[in-house]
Protein backbone atom coordinates (compact mmCIF):
# COMPACT_ATOMS: atom_id res chain seq x y z
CA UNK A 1 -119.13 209.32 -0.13
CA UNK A 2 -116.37 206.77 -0.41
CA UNK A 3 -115.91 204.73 3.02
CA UNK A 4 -112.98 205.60 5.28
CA UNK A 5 -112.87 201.49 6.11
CA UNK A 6 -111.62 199.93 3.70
CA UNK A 7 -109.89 196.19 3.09
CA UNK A 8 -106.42 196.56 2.23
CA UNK A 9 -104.03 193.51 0.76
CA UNK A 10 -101.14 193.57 3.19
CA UNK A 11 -97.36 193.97 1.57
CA UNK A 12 -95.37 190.51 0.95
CA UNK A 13 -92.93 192.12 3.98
CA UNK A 14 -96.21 192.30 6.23
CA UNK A 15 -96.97 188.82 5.56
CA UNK A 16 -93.49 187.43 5.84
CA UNK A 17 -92.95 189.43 8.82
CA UNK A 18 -96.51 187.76 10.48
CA UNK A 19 -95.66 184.29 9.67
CA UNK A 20 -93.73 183.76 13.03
CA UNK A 21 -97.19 184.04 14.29
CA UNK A 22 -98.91 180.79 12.69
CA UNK A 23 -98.19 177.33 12.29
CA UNK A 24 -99.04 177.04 8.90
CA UNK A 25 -98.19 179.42 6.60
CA UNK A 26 -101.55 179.15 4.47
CA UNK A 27 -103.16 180.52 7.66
CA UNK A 28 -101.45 183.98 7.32
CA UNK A 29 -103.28 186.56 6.69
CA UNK A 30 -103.23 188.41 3.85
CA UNK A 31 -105.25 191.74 4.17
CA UNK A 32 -106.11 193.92 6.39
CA UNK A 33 -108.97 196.40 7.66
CA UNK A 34 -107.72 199.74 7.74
CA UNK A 35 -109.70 202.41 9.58
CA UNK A 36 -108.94 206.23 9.76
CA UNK A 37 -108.85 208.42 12.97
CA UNK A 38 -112.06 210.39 12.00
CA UNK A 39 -113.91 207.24 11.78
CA UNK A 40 -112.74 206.19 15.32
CA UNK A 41 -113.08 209.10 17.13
CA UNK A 42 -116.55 209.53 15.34
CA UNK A 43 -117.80 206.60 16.68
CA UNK A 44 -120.17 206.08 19.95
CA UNK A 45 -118.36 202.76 20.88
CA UNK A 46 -115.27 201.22 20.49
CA UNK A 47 -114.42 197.68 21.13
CA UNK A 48 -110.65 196.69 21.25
CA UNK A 49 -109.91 193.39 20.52
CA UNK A 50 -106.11 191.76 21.79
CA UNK A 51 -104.78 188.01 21.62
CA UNK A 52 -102.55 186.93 23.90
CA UNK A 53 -100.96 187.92 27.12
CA UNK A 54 -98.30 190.01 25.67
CA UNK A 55 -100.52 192.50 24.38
CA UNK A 56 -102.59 193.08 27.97
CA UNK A 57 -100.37 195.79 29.05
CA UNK A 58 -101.08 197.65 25.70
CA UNK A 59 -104.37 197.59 25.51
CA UNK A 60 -104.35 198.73 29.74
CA UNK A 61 -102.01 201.64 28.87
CA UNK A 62 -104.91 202.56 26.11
CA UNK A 63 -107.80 202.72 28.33
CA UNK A 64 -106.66 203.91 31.56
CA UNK A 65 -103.48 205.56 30.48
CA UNK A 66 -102.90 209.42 30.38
């Protein structure tokens, strides 16, 4: 069986577009780990991981939301 997590390189756009984010641009990322929705909602725990302020009220809407 093939994994459903798997390490993607991330499009040129994708790493343009993240650049804004670092101060170097050597320190962009360039892939990714993609997971599909039967692997989440297959899984016992999940841990969600944010950085940065802006993103509290996203990851609040996710866990206590409707």
């Amino acid at each position: 069986m093939s994994s459903r997590t798997r390490l993607k390189t991330l499009s040129q756009q994708t790493i343009d577009d993240n650049a804004r984010f670092f101060d170097r641009r050597e320190d962009v990322p360039v892939y990714a780990i993609t997971m599909g929705v039967g692997t989440i909602l297959n899984a016992r725990q999940l841990l969600l991981v944010a950085s940065g302020t802006a993103k509290a009220k996203a990851i609040v809407q996710a866990v206590e939301g409707r």
